[in-house]
Each structure stands twice: as C-alpha cells, then as structure tokens.
C-alpha atoms as a PDB file:
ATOM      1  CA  UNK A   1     -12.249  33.462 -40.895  1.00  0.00           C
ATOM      2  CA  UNK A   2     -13.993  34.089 -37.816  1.00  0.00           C
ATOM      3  CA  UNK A   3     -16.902  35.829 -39.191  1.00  0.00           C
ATOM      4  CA  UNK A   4     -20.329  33.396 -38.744  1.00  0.00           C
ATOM      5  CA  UNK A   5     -22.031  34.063 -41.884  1.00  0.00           C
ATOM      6  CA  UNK A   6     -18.954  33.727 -44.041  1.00  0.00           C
ATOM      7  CA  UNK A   7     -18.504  30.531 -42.657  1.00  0.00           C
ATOM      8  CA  UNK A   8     -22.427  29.627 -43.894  1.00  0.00           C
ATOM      9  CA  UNK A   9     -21.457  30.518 -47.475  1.00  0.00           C
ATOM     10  CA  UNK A  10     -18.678  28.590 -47.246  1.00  0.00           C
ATOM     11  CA  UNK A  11     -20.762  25.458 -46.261  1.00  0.00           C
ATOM     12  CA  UNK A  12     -18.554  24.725 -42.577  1.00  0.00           C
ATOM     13  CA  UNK A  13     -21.533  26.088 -40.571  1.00  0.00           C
ATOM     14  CA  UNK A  14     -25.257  24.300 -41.489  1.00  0.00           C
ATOM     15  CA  UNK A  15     -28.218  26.385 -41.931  1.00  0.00           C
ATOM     16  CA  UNK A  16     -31.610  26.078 -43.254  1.00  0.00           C
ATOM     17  CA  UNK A  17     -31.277  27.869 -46.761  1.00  0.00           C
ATOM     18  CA  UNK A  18     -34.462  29.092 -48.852  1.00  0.00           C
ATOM     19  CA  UNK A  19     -32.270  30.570 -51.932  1.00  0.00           C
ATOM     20  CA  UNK A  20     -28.865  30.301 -53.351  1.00  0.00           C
ATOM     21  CA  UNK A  21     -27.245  31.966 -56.078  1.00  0.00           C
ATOM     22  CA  UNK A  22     -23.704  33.350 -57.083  1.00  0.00           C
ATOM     23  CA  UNK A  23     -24.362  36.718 -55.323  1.00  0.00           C
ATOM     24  CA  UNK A  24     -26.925  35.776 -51.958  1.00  0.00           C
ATOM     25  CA  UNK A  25     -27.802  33.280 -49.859  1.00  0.00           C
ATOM     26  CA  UNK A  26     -31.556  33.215 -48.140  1.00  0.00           C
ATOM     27  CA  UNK A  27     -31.471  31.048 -44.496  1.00  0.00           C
ATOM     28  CA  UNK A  28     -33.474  30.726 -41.796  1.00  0.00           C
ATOM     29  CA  UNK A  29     -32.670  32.411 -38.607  1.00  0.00           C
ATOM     30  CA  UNK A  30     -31.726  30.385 -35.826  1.00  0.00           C
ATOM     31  CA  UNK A  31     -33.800  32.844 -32.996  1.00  0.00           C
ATOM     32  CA  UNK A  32     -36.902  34.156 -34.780  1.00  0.00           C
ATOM     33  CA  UNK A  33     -38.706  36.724 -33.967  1.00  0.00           C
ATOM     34  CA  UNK A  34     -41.313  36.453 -35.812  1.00  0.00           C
ATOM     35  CA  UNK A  35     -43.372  33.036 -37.560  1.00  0.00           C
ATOM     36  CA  UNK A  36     -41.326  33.625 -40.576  1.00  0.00           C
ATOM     37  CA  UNK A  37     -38.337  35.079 -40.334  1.00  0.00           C
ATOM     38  CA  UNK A  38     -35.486  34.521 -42.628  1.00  0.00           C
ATOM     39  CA  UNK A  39     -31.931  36.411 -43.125  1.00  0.00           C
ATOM     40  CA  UNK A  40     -30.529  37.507 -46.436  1.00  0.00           C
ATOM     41  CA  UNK A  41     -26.706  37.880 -47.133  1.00  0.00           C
ATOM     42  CA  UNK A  42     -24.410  38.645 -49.810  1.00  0.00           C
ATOM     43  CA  UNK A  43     -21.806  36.246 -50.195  1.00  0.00           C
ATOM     44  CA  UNK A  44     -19.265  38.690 -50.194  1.00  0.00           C
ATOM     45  CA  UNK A  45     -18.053  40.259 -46.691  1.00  0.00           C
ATOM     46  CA  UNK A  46     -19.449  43.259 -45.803  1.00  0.00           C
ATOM     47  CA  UNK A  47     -19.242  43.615 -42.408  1.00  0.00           C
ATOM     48  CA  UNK A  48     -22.464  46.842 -42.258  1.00  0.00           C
ATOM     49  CA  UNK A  49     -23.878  48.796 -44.645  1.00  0.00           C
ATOM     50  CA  UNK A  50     -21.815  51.509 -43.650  1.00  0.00           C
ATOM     51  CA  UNK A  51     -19.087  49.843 -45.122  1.00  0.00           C
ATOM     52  CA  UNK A  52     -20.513  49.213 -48.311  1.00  0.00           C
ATOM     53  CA  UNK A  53     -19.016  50.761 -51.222  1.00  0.00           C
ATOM     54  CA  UNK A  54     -20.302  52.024 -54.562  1.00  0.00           C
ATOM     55  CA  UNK A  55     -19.084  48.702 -56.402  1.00  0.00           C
ATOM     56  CA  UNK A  56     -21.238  47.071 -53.910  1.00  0.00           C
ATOM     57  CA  UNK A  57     -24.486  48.173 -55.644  1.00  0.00           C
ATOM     58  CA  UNK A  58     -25.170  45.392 -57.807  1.00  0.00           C
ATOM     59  CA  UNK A  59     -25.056  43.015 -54.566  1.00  0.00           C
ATOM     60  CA  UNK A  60     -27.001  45.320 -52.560  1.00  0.00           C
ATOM     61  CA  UNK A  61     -30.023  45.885 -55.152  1.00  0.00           C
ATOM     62  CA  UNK A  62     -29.519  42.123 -55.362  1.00  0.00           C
ATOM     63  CA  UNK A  63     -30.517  41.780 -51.312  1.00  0.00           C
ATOM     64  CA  UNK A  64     -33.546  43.341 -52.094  1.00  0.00           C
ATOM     65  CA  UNK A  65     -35.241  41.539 -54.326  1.00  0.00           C
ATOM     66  CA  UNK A  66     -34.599  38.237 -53.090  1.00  0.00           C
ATOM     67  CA  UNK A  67     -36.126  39.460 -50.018  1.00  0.00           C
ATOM     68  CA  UNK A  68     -39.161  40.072 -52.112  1.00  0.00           C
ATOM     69  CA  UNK A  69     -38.499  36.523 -53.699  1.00  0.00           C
ATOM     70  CA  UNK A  70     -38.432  34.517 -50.358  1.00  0.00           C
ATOM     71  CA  UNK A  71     -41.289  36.669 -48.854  1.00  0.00           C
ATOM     72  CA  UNK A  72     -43.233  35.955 -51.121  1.00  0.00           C
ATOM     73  CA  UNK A  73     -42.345  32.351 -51.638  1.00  0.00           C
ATOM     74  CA  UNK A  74     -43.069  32.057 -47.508  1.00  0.00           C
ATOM     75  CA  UNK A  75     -46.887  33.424 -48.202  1.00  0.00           C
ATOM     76  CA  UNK A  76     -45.910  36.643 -46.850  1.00  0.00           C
ATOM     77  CA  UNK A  77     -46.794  39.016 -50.151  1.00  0.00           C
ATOM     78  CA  UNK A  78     -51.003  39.225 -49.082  1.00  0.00           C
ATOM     79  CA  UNK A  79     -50.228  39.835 -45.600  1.00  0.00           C
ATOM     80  CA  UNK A  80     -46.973  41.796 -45.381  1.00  0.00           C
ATOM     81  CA  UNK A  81     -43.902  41.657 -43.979  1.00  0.00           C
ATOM     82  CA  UNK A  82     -41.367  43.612 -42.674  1.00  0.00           C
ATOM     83  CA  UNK A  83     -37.046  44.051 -44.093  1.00  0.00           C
ATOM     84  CA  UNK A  84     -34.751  45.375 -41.648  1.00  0.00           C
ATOM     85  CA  UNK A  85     -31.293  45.634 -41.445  1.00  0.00           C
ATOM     86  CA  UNK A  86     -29.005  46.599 -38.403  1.00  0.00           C
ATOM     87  CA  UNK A  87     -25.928  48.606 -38.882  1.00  0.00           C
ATOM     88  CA  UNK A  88     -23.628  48.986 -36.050  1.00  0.00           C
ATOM     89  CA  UNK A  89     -23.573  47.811 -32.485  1.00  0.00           C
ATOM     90  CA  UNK A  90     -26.384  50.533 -30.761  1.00  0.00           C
ATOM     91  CA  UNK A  91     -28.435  49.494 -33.751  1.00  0.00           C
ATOM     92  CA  UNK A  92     -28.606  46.007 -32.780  1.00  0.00           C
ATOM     93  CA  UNK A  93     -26.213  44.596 -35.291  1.00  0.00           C
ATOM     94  CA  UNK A  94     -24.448  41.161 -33.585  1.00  0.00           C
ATOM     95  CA  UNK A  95     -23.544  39.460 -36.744  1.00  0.00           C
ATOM     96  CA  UNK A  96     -20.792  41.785 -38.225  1.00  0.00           C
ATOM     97  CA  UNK A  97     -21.962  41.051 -42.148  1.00  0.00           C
ATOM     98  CA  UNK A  98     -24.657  43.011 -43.964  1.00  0.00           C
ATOM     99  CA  UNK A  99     -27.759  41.054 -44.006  1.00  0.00           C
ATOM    100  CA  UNK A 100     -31.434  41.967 -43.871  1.00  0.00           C
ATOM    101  CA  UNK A 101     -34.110  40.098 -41.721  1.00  0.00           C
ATOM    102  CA  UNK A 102     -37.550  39.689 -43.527  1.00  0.00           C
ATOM    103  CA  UNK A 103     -39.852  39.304 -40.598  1.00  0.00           C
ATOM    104  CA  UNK A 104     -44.005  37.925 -40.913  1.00  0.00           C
ATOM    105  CA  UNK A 105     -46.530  35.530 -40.523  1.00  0.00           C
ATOM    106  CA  UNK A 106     -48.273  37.255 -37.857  1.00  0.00           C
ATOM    107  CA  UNK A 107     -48.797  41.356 -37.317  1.00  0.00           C
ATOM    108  CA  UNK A 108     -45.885  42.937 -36.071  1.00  0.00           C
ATOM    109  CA  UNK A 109     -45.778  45.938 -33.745  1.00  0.00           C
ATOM    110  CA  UNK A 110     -45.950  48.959 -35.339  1.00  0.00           C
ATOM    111  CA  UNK A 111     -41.752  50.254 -35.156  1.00  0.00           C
ATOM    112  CA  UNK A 112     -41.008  52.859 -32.678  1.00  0.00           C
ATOM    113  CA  UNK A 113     -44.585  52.223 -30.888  1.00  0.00           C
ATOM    114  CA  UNK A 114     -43.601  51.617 -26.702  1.00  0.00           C
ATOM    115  CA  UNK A 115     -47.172  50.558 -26.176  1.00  0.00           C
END
C-alpha cells in the first residue's frame, strides 16, 4: 500500500487526529496554509472525487459534516472557514485519496482574486 493516507488509517504513519469514526478520520495537515487547517478523509480509498461512485454517497455526505464538526470544534463557525477539495493533478491534488482541507483562523483571500 503505497498510498500516504491509507497508511494514516491504518495507524503505520502518525498524525495529529481531531476525529475518528468507522467511516472518516479528521488530522492535522502537516504544511498549513492557513492557522487552522485540518484534512478530512474517508477511510476507504478513493483516490479523487472523480472516482467516486454512487455507493460512495453515504461516505461522501459523511466528509461533509465532519468538516462542519471539526470547524466548528476549532472556533472556526463565527468567523468562517473555507472546504476545498482537489481533484486531479492541474487541480493541485498531490495526495491521490479524496480528502477535503477545511482552511481558517485568519481571512483568507478571496478564491480566484490575483490581487
């Protein structure tokens, strides 16, 4: 198994978790961008979320609202904060397994603004 984030569900590769369940795990990242700024996975491989799958909905809705959950458990909710996820190589994506950032604790730059 060569993929990183497999390997952090799998407990072989440390990281700082925030939330755990049977479907997601909640980490920090290792080179934040922002104050706060945490990753969310599924547990199960899905390498982008172009390669999700109808049977993946449950897991996917599931993403979402733990990155409500650990937003707003890192004092994010008042101030806001920002989900993105990458999906393919020109997109950014380095990390070949679905998983959204959730990005805060300061303002961010508006997206798309080259000021």
């Amino acid at each position: 198994m060569s993929c990183l984030f497999c390997k952090i569900v799998e407990g072989s590769i440390p990281s700082r978790k925030v939330y755990e369940d049977e479907q997601v795990v909640a980490f920090h990242d290792i080179q934040p961008q922002a104050p706060v700024h945490l990753l969310v996975i599924p547990k199960k491989h899905i390498a982008s979320l172009n390669d999700a799958e109808a049977e993946d909905a449950e897991v996917l809705g599931r993403l979402q609202l733990v990155a409500q959950q650990v937003a707003r458990e890192a004092g994010l909710s008042e101030s806001g904060y920002r989900v993105v996820t990458n999906s393919g190589k020109d997109a950014g994506q380095i990390v070949f397994h679905i998983h959204y950032h959730v990005l805060g604790g300061e303002k961010l730059a508006l997206l798309g603004n080259k000021e």
